[in-house]
N, C-alpha and C. Protein backbone atom coordinates (compact mmCIF):
# COMPACT_ATOMS: atom_id res chain seq x y z
N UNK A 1 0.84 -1.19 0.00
CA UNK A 1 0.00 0.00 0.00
C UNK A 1 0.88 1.25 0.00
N UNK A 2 0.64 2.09 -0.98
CA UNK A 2 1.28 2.84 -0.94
C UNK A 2 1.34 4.73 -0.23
N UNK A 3 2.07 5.41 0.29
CA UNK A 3 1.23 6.20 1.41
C UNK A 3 1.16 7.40 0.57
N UNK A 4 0.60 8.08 1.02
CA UNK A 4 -0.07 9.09 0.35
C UNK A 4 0.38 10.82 0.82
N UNK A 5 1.56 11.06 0.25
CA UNK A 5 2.53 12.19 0.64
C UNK A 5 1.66 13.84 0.36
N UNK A 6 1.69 14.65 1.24
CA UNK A 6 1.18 16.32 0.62
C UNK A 6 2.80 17.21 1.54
N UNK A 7 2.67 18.28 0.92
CA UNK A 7 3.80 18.77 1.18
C UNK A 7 2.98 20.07 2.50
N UNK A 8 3.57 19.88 3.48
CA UNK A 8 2.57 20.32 4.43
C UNK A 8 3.68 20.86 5.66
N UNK A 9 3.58 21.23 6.57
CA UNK A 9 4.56 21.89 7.97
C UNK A 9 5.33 20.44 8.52
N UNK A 10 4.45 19.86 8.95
CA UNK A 10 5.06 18.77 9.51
C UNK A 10 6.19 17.35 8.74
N UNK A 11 5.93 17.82 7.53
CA UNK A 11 6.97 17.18 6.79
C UNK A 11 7.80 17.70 6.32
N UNK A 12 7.92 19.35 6.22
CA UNK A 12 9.34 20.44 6.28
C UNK A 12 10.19 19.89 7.36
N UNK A 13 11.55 19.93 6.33
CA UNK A 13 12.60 19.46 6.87
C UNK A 13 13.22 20.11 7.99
N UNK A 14 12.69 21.29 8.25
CA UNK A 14 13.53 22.22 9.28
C UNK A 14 12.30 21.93 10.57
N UNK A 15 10.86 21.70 10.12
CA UNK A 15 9.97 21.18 11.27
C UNK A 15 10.22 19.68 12.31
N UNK A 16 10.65 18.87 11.09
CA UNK A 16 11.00 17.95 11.27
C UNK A 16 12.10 17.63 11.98
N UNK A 17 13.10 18.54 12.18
CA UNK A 17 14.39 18.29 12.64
C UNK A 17 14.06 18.92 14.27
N UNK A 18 13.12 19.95 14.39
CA UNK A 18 12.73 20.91 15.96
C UNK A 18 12.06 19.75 16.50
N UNK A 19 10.90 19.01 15.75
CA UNK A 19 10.30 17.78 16.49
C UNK A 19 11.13 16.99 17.15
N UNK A 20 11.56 16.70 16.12
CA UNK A 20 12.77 15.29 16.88
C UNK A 20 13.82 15.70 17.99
N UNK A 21 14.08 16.82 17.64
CA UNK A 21 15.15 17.51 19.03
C UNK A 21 14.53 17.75 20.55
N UNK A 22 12.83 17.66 20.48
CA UNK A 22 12.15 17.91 21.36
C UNK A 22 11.69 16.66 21.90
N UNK A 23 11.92 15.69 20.77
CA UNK A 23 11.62 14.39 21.23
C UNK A 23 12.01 13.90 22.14
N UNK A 24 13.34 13.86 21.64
CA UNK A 24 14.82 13.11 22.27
C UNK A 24 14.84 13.93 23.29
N UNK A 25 15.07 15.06 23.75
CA UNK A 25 14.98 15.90 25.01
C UNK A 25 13.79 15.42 25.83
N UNK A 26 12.90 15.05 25.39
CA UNK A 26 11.21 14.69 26.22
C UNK A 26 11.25 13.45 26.99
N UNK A 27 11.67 12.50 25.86
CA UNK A 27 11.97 11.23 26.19
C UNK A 27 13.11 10.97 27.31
N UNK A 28 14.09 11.59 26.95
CA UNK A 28 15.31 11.27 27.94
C UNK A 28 14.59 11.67 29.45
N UNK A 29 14.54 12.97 29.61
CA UNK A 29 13.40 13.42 30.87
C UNK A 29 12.73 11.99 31.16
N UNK A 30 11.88 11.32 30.41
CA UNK A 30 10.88 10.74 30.82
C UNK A 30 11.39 9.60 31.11
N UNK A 31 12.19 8.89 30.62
CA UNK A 31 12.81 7.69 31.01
C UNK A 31 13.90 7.35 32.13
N UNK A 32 14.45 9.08 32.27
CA UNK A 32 15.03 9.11 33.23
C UNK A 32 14.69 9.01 34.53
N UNK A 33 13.59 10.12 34.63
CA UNK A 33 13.52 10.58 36.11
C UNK A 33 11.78 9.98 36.17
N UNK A 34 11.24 9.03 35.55
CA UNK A 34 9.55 8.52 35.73
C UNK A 34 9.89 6.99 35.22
N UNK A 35 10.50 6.69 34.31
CA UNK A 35 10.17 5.34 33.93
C UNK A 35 11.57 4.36 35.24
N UNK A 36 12.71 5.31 35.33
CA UNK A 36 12.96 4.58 35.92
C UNK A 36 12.67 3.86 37.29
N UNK A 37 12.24 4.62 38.18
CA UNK A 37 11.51 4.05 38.54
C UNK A 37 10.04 3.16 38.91
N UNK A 38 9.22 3.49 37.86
CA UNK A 38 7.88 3.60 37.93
C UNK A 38 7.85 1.83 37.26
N UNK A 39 8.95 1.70 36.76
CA UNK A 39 8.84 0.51 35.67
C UNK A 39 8.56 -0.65 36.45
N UNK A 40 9.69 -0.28 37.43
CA UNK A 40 10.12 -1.64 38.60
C UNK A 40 8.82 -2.18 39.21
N UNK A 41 8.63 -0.99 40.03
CA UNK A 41 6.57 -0.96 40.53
C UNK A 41 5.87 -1.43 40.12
N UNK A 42 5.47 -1.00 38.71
CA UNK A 42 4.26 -2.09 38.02
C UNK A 42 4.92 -3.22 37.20
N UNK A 43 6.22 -3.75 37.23
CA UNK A 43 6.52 -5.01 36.81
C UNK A 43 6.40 -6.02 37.64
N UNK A 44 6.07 -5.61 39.01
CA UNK A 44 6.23 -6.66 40.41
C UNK A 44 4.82 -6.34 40.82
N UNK A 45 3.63 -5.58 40.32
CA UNK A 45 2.49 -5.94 40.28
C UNK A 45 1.92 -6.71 38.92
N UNK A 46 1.93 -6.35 37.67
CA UNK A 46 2.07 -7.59 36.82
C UNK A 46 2.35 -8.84 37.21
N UNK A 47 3.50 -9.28 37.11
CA UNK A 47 4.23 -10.68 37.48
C UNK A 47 3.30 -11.08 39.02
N UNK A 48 2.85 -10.67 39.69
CA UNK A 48 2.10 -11.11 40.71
C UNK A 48 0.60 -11.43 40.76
N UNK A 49 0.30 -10.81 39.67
CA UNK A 49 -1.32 -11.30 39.58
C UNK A 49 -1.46 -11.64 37.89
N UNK A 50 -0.44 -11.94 36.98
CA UNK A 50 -1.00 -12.80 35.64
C UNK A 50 0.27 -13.17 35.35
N UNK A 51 0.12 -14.62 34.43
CA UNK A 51 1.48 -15.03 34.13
C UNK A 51 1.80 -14.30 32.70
N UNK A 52 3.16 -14.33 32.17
CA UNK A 52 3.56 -13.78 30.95
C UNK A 52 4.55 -12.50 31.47
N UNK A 53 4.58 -12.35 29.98
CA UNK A 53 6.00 -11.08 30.26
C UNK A 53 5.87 -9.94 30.70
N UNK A 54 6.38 -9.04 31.36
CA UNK A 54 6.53 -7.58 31.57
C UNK A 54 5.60 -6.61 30.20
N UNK A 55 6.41 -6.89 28.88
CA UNK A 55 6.45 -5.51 28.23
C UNK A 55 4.91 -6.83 27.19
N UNK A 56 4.48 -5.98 26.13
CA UNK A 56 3.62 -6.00 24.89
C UNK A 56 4.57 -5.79 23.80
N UNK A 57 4.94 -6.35 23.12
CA UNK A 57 5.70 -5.69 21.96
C UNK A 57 4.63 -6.18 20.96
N UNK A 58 4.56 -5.84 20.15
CA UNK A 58 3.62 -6.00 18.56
C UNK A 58 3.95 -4.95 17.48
N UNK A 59 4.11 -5.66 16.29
CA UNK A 59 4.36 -4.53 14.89
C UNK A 59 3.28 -3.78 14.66
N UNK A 60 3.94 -2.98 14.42
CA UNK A 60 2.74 -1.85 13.98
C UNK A 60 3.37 -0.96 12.87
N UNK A 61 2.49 -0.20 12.17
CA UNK A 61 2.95 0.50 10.93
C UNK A 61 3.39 1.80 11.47
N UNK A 62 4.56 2.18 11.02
CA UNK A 62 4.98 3.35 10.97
C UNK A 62 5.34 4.32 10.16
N UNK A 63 5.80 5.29 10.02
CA UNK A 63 6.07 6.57 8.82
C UNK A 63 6.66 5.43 8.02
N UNK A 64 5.90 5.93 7.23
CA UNK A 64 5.98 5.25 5.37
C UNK A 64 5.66 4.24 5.41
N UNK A 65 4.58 3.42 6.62
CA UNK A 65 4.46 2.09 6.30
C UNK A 65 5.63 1.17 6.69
N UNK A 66 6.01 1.63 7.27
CA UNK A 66 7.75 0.83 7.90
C UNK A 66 7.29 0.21 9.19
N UNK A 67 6.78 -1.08 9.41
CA UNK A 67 6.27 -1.91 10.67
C UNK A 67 7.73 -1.40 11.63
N UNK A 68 7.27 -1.45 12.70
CA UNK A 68 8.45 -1.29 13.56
C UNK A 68 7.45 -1.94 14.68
N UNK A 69 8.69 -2.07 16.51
CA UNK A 69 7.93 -3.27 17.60
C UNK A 69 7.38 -2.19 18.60
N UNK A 70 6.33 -2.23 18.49
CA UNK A 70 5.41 -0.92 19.57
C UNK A 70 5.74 -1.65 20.87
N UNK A 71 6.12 -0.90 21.82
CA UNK A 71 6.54 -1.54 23.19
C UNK A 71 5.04 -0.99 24.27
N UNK A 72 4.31 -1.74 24.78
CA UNK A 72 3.65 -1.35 25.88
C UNK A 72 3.63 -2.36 26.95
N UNK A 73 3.31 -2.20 28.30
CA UNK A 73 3.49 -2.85 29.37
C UNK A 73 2.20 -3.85 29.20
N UNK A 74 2.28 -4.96 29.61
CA UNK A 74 1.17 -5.78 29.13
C UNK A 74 -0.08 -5.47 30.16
N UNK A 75 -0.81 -5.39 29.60
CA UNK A 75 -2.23 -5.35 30.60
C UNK A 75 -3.40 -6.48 30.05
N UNK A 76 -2.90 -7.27 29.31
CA UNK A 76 -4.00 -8.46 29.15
C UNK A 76 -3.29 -10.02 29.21
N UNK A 77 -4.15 -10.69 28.94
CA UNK A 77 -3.89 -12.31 29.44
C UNK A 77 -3.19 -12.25 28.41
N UNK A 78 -1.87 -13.50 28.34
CA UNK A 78 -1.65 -13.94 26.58
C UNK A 78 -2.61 -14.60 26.13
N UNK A 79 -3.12 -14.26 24.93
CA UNK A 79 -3.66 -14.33 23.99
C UNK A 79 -3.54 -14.66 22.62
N UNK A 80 -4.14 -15.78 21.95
CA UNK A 80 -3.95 -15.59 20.67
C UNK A 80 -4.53 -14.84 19.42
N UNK A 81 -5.08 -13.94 19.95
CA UNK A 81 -6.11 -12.57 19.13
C UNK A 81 -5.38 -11.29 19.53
N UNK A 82 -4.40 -11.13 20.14
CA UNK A 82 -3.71 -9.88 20.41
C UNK A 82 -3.12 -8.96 18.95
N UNK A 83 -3.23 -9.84 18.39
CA UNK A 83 -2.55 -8.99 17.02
C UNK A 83 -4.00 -9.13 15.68
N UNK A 84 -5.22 -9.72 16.10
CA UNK A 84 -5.66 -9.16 15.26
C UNK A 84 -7.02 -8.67 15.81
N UNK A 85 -7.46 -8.42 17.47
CA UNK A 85 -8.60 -7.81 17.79
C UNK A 85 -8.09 -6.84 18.75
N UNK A 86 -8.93 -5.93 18.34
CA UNK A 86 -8.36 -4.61 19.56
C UNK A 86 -9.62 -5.12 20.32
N UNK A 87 -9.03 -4.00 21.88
CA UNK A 87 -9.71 -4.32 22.95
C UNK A 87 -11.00 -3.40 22.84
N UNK A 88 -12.00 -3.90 23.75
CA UNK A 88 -13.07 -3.73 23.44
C UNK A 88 -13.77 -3.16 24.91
N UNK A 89 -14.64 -2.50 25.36
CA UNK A 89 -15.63 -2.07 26.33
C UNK A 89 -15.30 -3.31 27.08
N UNK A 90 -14.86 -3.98 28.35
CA UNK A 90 -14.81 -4.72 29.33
C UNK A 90 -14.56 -6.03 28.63
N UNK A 91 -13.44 -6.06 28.06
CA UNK A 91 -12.82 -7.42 27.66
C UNK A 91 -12.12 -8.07 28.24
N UNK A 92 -12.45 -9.28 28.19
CA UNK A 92 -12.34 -10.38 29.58
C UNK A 92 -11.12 -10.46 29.59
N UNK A 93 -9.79 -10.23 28.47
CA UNK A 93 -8.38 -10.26 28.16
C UNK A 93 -8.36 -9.38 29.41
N UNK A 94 -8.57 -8.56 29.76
CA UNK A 94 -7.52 -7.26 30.75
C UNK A 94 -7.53 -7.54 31.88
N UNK A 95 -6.51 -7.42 32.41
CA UNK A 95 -5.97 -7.83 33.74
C UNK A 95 -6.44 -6.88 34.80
N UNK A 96 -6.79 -7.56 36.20
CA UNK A 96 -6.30 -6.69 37.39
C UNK A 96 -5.59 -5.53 37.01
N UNK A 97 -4.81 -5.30 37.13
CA UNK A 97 -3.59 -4.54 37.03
C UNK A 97 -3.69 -3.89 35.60
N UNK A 98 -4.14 -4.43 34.52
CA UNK A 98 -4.27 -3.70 33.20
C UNK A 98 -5.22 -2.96 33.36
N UNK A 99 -6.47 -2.69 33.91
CA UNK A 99 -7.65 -2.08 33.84
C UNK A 99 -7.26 -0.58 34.39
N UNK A 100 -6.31 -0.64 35.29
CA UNK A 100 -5.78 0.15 35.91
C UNK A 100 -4.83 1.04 35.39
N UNK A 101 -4.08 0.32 34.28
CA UNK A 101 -2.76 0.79 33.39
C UNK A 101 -3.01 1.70 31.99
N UNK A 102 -4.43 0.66 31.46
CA UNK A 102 -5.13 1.57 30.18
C UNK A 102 -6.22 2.49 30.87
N UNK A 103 -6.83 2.67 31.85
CA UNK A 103 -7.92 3.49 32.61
C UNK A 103 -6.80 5.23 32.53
N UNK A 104 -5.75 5.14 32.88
CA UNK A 104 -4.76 6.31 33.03
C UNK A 104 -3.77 5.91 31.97
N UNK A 105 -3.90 5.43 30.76
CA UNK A 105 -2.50 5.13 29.92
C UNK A 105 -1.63 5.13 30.03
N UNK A 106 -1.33 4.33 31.31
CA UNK A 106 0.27 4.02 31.65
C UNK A 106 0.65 2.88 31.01
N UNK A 107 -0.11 2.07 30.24
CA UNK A 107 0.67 1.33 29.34
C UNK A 107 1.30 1.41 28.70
N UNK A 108 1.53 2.60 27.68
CA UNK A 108 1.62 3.55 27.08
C UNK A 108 2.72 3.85 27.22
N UNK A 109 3.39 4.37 28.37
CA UNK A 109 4.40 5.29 28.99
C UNK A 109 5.55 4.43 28.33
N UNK A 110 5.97 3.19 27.84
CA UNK A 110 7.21 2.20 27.86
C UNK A 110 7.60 2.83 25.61
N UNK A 111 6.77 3.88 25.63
CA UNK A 111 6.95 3.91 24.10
C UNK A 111 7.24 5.10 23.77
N UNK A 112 8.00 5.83 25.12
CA UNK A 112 8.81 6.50 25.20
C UNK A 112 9.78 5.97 24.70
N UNK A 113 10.20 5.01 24.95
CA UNK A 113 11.67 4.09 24.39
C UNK A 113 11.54 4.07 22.59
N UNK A 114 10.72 3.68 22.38
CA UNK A 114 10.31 4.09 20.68
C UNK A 114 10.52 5.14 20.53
N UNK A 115 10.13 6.43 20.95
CA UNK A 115 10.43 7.67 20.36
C UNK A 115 11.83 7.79 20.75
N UNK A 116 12.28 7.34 21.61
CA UNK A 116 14.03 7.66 21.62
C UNK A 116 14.68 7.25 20.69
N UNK A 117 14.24 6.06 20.11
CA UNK A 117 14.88 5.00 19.19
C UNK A 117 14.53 5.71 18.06
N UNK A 118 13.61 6.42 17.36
CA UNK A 118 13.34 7.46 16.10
C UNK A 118 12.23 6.83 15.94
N UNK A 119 11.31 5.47 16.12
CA UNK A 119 10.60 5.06 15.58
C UNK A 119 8.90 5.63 15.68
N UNK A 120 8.72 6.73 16.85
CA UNK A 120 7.53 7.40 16.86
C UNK A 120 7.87 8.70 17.50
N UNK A 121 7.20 9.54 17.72
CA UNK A 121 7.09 11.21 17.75
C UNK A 121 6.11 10.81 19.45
N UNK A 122 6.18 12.17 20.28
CA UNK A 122 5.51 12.19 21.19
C UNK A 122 3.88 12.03 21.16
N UNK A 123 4.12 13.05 19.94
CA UNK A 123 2.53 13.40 19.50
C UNK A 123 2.41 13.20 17.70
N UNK A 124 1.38 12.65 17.40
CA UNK A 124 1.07 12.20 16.03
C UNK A 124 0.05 11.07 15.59
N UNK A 125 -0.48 11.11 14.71
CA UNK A 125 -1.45 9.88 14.83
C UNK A 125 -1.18 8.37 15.13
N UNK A 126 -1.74 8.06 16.25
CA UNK A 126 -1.10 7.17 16.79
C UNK A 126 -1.59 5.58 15.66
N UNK A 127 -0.40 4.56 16.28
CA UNK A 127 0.20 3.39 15.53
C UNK A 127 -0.86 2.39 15.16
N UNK A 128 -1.60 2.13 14.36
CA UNK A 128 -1.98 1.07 14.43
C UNK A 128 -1.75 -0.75 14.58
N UNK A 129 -2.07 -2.10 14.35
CA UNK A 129 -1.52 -3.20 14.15
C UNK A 129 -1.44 -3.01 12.89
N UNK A 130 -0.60 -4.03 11.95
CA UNK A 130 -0.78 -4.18 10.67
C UNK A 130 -1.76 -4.71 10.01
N UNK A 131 -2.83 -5.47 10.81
CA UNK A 131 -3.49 -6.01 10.18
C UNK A 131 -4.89 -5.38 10.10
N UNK A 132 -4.94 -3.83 11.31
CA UNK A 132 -5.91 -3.07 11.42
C UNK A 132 -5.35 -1.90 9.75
N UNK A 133 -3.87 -1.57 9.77
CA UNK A 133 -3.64 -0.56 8.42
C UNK A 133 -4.26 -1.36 7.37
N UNK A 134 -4.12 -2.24 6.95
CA UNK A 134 -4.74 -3.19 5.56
C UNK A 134 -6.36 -2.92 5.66
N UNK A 135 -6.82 -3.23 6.65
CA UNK A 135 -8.65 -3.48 7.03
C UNK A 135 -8.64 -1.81 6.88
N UNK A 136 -8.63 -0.73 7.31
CA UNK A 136 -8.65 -0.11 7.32
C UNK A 136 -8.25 1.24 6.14
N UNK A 137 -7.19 0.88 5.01
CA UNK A 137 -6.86 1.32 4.01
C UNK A 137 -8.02 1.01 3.48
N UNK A 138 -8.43 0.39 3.30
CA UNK A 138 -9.47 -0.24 2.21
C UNK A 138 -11.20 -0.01 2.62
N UNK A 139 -11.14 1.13 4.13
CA UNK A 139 -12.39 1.60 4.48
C UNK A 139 -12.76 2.84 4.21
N UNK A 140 -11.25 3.65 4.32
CA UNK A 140 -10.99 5.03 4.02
C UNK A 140 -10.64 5.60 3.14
N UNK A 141 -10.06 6.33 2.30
CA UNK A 141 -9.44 6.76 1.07
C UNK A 141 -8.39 7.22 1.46
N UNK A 142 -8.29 8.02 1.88
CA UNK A 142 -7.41 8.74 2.35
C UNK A 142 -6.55 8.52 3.67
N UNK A 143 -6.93 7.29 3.98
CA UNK A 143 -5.83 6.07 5.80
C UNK A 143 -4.63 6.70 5.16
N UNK A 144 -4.04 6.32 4.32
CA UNK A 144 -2.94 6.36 4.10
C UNK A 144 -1.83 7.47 3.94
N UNK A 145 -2.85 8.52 4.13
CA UNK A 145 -2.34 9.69 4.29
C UNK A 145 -1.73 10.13 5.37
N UNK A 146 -1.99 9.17 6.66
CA UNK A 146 -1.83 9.84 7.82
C UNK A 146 -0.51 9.17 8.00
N UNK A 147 0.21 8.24 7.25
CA UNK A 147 1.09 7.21 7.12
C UNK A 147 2.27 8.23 6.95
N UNK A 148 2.41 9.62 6.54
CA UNK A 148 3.42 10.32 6.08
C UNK A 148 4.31 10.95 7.15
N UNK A 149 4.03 10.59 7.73
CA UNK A 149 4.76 11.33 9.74
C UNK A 149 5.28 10.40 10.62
N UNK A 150 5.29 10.23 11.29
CA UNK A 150 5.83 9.03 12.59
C UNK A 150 4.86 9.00 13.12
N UNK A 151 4.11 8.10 14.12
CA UNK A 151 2.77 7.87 14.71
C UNK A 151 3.14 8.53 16.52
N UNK A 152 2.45 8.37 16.72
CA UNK A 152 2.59 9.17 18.39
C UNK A 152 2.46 8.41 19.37
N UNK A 153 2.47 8.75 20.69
CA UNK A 153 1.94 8.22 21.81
C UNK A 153 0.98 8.78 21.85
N UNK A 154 0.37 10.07 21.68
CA UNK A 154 -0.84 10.60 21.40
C UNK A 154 -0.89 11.54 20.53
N UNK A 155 -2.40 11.75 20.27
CA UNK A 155 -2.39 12.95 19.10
C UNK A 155 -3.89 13.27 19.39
N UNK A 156 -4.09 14.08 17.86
CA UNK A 156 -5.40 15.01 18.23
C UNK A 156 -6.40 14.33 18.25
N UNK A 157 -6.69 13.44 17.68
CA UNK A 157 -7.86 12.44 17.73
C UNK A 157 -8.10 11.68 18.67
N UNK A 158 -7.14 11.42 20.03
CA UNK A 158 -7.20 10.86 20.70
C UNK A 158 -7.65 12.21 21.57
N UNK A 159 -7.30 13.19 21.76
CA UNK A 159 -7.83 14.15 22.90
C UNK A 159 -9.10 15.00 22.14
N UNK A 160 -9.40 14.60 21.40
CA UNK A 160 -10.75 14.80 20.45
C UNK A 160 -11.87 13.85 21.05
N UNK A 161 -11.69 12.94 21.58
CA UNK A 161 -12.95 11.82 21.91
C UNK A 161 -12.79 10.28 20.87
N UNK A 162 -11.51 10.48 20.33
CA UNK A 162 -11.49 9.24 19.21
C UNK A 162 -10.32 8.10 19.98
N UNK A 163 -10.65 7.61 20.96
CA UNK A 163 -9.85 6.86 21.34
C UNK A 163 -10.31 5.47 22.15
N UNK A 164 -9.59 4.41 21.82
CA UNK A 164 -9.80 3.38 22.12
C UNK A 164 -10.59 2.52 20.95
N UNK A 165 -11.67 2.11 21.34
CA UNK A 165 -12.35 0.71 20.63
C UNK A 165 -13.05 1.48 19.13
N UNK A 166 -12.69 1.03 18.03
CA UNK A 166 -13.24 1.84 16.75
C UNK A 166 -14.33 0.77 16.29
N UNK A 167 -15.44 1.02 16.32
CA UNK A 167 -16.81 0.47 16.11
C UNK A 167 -17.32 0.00 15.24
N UNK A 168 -16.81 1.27 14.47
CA UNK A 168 -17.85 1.30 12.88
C UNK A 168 -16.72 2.07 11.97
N UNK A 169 -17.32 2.46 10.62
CA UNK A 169 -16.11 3.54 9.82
C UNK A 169 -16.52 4.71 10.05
N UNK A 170 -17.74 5.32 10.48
CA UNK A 170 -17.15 6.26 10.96
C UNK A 170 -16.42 7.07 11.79
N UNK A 171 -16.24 6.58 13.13
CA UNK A 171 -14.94 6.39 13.99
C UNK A 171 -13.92 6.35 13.44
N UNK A 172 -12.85 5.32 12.30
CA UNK A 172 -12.00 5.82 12.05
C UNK A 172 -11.99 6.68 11.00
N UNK A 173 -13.05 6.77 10.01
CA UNK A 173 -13.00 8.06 9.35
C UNK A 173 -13.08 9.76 9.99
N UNK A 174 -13.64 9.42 11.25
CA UNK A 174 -13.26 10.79 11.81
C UNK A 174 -11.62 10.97 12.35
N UNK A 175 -11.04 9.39 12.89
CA UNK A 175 -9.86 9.72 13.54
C UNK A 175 -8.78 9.90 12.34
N UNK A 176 -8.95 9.42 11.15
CA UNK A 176 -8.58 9.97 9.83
C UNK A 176 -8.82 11.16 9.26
N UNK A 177 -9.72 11.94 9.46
CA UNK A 177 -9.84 13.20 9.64
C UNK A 177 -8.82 14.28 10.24
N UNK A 178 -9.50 14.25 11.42
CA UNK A 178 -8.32 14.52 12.40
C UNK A 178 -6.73 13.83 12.19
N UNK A 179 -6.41 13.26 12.41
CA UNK A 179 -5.26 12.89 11.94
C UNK A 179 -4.72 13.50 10.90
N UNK A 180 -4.86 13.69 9.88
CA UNK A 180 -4.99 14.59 8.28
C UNK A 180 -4.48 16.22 8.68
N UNK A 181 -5.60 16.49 9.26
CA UNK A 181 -5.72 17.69 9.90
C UNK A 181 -4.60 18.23 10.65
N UNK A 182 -4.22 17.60 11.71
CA UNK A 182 -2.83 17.45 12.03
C UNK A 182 -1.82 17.91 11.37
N UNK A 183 -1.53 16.98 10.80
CA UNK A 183 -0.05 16.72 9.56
C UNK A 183 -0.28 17.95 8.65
N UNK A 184 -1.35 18.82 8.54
CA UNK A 184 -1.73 19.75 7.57
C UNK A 184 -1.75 21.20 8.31
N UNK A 185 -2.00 21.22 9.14
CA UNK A 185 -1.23 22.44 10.42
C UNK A 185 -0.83 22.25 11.36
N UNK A 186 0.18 21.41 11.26
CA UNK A 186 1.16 21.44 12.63
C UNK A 186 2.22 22.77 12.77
N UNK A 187 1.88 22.68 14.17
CA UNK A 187 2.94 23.66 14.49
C UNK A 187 3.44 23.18 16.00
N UNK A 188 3.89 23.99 16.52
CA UNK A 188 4.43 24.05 17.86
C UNK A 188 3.53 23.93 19.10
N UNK A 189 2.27 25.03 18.96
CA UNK A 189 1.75 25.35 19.47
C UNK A 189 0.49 24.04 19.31
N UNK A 190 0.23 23.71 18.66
CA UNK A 190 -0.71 22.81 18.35
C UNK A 190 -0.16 21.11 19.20
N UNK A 191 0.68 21.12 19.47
CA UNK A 191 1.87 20.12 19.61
C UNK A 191 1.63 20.12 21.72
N UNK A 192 1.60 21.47 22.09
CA UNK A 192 1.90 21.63 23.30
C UNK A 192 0.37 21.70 23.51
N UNK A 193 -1.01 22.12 22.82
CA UNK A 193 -2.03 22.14 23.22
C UNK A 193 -2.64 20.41 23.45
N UNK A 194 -2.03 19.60 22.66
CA UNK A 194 -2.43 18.02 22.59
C UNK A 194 -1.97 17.65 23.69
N UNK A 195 -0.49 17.87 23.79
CA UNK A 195 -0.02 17.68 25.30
C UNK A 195 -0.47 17.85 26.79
N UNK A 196 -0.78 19.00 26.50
CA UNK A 196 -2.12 19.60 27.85
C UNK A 196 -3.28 18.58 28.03
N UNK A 197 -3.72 18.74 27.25
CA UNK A 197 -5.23 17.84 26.99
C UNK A 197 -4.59 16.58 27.52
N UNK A 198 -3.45 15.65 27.04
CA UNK A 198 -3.67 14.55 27.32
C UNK A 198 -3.09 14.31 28.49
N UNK A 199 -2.42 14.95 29.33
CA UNK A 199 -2.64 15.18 30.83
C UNK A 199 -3.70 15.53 31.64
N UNK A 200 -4.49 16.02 31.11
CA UNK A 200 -5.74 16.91 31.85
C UNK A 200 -6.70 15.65 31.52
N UNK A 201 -6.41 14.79 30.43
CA UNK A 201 -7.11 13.93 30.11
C UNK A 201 -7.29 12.58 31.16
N UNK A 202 -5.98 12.18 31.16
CA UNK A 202 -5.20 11.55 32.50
C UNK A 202 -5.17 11.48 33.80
N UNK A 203 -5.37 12.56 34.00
CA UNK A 203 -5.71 12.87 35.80
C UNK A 203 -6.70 13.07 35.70
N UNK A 204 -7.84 13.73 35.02
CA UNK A 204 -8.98 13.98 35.78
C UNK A 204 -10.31 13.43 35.03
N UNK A 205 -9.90 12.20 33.60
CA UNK A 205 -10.77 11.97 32.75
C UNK A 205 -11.52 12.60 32.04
């Protein structure tokens, strides 16, 4: 599938280079002085109430369609539907301890390590599975557009009301929307307003 390029702010090369410098500065902060310890904590509540590993890794599509290993802390049973059903309104997969982790998106927090590594942005339309980009190219016209950036830990569609379980097409045709929208006036300021939100989102729902 091929992605679908517009020449827009967020794909200027001089935008592109302030993102990533803010990245890598964001991330280091975050891994330093929150993940390191925070990791230990909920790895010794995990491992105590479900069996399986610490982290989630799964491919997911990234800028240009380049699968790369999305890292999140596991919050469901192992499973053999993890890579092709997303979670759903009270799915029997989520753990003790996971209900707790995706309720405040601290699952989330371990993909900081991805954006250090170059493979996602703080903020941007976030990653899908690969097997949701295919189902999904072929609902939208324009999915593939949002493919031209690095994907996020969050973005506008997620502090828009478009987050979690996608229903129907119009859900992701709105988070394709938005998403679009994005990549088509990004700026700085737009960048630090998503940020807000998805803290304010976080603490107080």
């Amino acid at each position: 599938m091929k992605v679908i390029k517009n020449n827009s702010p967020s794909t200027q090369l001089i935008n592109v280079i302030i993102k990533r410098l803010i990245d890598i500065i964001v991330s280091l902060l975050v891994i330093i002085f929150l993940l390191s310890w925070f990791i230990p904590i909920i790895a010794l509540l995990i491992k105590l109430t479900s069996k399986g590993p610490l982290f989630f890794i799964q491919l997911r599509s990234g800028k240009d369609n380049i699968p790369f290993n999305c890292i999140k802390l596991r919050s469901m049973t192992v499973n053999e539907e993890a890579n092709t059903k997303q979670a759903i309104e009270n799915d029997d997969r989520v753990t003790y301890v996971g209900r707790f982790l995706r309720k405040y998106s601290l699952d989330e927090l371990p993909q900081f390590l991805n954006v250090l590594a170059g493979d996602m942005s703080i903020i941007g339309p976030r990653p899908h599975m690969i097997y949701h980009t295919e189902s999904y190219a072929q609902l939208v016209d324009t999915y593939m557009e949002r493919l031209q950036v690095k994907p996020g830990i969050t973005g506008l569609s997620q502090v828009m009301g478009y987050r979690g379980e996608i229903k129907n097409t119009e859900m992701i045709a709105n988070r394709v929307r938005l998403d679009i929208f994005y990549i088509k006036n990004w700026n700085l300021c737009i960048d630090l307003k998503i940020a807000f939100k998805t803290l304010k989102l976080i603490l107080f729902g």
